[in-house]
PDB file of N, CA and C in Angstrom:
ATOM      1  N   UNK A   1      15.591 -10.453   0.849  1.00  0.00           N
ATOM      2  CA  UNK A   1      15.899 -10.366   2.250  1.00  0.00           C
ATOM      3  C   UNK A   1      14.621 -10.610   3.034  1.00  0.00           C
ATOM      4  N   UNK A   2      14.675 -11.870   4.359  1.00  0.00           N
ATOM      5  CA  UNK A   2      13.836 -11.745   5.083  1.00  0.00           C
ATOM      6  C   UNK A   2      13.688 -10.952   6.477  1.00  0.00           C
ATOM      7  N   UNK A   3      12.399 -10.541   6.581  1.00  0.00           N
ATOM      8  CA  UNK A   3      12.138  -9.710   7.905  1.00  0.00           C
ATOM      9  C   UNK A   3      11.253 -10.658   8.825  1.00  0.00           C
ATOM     10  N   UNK A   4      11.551 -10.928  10.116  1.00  0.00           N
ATOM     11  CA  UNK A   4      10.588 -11.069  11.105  1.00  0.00           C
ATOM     12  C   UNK A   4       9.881 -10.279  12.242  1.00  0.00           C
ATOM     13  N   UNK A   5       9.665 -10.718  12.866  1.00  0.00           N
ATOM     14  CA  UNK A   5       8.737  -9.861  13.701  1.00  0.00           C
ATOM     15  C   UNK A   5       8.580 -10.272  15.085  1.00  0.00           C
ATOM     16  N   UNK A   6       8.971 -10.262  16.384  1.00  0.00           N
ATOM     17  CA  UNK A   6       8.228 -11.177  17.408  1.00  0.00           C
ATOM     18  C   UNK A   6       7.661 -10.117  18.652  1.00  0.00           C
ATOM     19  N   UNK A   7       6.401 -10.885  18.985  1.00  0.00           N
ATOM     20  CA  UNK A   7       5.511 -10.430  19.710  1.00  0.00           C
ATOM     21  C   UNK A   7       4.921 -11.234  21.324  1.00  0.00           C
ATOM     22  N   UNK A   8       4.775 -10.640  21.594  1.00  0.00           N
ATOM     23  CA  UNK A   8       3.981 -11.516  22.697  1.00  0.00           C
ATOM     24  C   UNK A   8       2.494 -12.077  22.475  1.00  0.00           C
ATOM     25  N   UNK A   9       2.516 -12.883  22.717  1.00  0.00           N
ATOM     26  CA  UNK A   9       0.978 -13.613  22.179  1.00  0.00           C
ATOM     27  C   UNK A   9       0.160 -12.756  23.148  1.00  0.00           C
ATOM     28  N   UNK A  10      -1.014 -12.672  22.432  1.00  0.00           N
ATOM     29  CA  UNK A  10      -2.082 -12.221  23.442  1.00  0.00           C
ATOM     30  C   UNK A  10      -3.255 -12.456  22.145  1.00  0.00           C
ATOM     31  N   UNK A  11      -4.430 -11.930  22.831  1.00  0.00           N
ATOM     32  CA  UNK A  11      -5.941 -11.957  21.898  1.00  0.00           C
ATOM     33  C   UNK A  11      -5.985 -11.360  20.605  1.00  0.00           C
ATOM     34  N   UNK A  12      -4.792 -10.032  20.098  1.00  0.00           N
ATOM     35  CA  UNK A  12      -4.995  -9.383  19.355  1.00  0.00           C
ATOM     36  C   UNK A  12      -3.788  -9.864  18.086  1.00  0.00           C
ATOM     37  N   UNK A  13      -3.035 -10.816  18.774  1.00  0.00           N
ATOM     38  CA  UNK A  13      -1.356 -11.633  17.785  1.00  0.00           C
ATOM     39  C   UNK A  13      -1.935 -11.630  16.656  1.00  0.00           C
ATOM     40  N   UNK A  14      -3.255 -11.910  15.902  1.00  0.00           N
ATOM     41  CA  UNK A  14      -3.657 -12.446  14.895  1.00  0.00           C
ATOM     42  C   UNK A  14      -3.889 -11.172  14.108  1.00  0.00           C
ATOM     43  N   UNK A  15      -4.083  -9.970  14.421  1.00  0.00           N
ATOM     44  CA  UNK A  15      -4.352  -8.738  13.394  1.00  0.00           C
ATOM     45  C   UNK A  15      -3.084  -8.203  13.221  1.00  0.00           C
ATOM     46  N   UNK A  16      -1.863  -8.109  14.773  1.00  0.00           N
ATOM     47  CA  UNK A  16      -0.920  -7.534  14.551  1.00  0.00           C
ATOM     48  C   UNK A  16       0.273  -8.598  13.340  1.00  0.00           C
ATOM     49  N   UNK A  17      -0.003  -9.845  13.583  1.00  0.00           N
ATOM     50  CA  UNK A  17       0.626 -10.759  12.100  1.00  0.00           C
ATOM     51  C   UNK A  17       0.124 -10.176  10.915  1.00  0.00           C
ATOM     52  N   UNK A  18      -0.964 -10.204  11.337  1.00  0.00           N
ATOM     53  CA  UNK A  18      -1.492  -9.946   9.559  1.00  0.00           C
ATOM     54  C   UNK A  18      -1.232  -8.569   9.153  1.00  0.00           C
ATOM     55  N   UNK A  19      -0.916  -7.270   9.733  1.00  0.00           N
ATOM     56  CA  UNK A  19      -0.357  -6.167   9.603  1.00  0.00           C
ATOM     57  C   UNK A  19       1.008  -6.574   8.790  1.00  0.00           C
ATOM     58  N   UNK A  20       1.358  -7.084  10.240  1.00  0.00           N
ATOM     59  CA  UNK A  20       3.153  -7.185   9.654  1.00  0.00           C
ATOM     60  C   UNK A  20       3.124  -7.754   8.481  1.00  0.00           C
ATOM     61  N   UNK A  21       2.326  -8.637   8.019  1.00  0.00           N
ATOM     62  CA  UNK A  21       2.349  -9.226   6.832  1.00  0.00           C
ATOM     63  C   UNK A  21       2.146  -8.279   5.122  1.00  0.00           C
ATOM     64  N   UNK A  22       1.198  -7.226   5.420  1.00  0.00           N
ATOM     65  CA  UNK A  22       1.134  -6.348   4.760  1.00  0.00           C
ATOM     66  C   UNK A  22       2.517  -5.243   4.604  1.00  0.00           C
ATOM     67  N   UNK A  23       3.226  -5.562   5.720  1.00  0.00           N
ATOM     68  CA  UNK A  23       3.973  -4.110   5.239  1.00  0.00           C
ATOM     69  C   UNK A  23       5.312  -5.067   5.152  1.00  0.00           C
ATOM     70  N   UNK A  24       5.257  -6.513   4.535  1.00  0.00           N
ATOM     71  CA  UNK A  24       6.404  -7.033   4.130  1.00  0.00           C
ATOM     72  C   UNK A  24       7.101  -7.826   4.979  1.00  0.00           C
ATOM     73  N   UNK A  25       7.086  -8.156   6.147  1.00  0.00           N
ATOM     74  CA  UNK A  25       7.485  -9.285   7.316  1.00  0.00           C
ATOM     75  C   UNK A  25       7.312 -10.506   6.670  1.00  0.00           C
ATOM     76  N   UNK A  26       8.093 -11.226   6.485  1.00  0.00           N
ATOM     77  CA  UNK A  26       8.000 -12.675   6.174  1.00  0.00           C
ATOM     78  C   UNK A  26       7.311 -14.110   7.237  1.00  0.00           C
ATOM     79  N   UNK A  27       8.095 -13.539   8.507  1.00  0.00           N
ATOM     80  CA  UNK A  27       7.652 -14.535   9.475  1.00  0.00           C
ATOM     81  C   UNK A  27       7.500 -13.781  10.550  1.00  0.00           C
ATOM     82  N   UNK A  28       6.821 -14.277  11.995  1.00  0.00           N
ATOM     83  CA  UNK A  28       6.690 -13.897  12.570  1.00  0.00           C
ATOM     84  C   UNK A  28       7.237 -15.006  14.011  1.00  0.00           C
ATOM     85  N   UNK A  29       7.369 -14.182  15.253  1.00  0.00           N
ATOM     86  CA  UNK A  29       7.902 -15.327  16.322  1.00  0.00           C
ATOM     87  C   UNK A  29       7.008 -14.743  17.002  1.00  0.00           C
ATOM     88  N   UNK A  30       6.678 -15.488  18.323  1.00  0.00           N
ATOM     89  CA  UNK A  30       5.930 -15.618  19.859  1.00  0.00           C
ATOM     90  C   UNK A  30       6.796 -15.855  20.800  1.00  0.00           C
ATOM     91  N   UNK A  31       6.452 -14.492  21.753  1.00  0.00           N
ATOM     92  CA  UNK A  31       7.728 -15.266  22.988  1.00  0.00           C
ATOM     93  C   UNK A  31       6.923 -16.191  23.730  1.00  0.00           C
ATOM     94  N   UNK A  32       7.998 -17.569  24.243  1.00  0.00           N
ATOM     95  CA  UNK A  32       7.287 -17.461  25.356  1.00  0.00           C
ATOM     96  C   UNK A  32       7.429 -17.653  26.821  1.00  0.00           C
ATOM     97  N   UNK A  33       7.067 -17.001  27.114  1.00  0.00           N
ATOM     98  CA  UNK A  33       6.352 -16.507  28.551  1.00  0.00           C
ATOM     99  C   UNK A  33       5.838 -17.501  29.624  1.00  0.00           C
ATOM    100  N   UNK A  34       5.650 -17.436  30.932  1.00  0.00           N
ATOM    101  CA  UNK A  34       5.207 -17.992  31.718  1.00  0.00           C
ATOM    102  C   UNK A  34       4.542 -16.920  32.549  1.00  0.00           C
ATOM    103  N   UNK A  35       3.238 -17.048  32.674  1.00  0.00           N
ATOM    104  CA  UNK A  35       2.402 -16.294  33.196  1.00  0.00           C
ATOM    105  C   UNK A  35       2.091 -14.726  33.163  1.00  0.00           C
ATOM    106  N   UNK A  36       2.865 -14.453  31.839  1.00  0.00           N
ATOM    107  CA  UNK A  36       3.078 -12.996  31.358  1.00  0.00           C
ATOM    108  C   UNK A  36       1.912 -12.935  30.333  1.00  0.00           C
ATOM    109  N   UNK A  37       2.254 -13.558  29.220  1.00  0.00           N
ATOM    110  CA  UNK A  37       1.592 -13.715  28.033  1.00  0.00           C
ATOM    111  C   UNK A  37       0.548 -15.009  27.999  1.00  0.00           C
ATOM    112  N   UNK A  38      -0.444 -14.816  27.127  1.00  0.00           N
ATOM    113  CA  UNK A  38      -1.514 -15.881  26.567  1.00  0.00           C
ATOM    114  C   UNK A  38       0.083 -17.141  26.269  1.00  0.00           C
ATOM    115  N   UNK A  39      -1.110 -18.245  26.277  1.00  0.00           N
ATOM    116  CA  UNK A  39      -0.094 -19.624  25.722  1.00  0.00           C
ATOM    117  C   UNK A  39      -0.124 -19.593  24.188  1.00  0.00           C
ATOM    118  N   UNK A  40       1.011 -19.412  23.686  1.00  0.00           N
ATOM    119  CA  UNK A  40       1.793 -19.404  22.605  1.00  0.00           C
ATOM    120  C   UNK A  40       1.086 -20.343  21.060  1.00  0.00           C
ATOM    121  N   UNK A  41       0.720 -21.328  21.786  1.00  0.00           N
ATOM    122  CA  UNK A  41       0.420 -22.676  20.872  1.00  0.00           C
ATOM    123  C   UNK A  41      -1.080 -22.308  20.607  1.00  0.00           C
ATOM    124  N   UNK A  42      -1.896 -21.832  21.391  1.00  0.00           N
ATOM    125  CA  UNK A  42      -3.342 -21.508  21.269  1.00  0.00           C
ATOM    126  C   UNK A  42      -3.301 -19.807  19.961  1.00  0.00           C
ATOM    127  N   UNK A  43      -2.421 -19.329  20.234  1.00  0.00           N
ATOM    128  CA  UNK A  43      -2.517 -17.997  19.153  1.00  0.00           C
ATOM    129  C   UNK A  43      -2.251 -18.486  17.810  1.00  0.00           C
ATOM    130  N   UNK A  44      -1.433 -19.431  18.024  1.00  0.00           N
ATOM    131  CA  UNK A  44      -1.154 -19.466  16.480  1.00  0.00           C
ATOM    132  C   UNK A  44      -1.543 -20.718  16.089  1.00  0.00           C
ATOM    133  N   UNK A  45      -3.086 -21.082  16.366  1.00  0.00           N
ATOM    134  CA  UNK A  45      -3.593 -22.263  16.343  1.00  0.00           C
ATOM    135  C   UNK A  45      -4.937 -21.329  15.403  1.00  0.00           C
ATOM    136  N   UNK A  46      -4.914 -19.987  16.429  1.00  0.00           N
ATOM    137  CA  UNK A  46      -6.132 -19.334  15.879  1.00  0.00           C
ATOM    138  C   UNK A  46      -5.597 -18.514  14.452  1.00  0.00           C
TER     139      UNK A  46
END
């Protein structure tokens, strides 16, 4: 069975993935946002 996860991008998307990744999350999503959240394509670039 898969689990995902979705978050709002921001500066910190990259530790809270890699968490989720540890406690078994398969994938993860990004909302996105217009002028709420960081741009989507730049987080998961990093």
């Amino acid at each position: 069975m898969d689990f995902g996860i979705g978050i709002a991008a921001s500066s910190d998307a990259r530790e809270l993935v890699t968490s989720a990744c540890g406690l078994g999350f398969t994938h993860a999503g990004f909302c996105d946002t217009q002028m709420i959240a960081a741009d989507r394509v730049d987080v998961m670039g990093a």
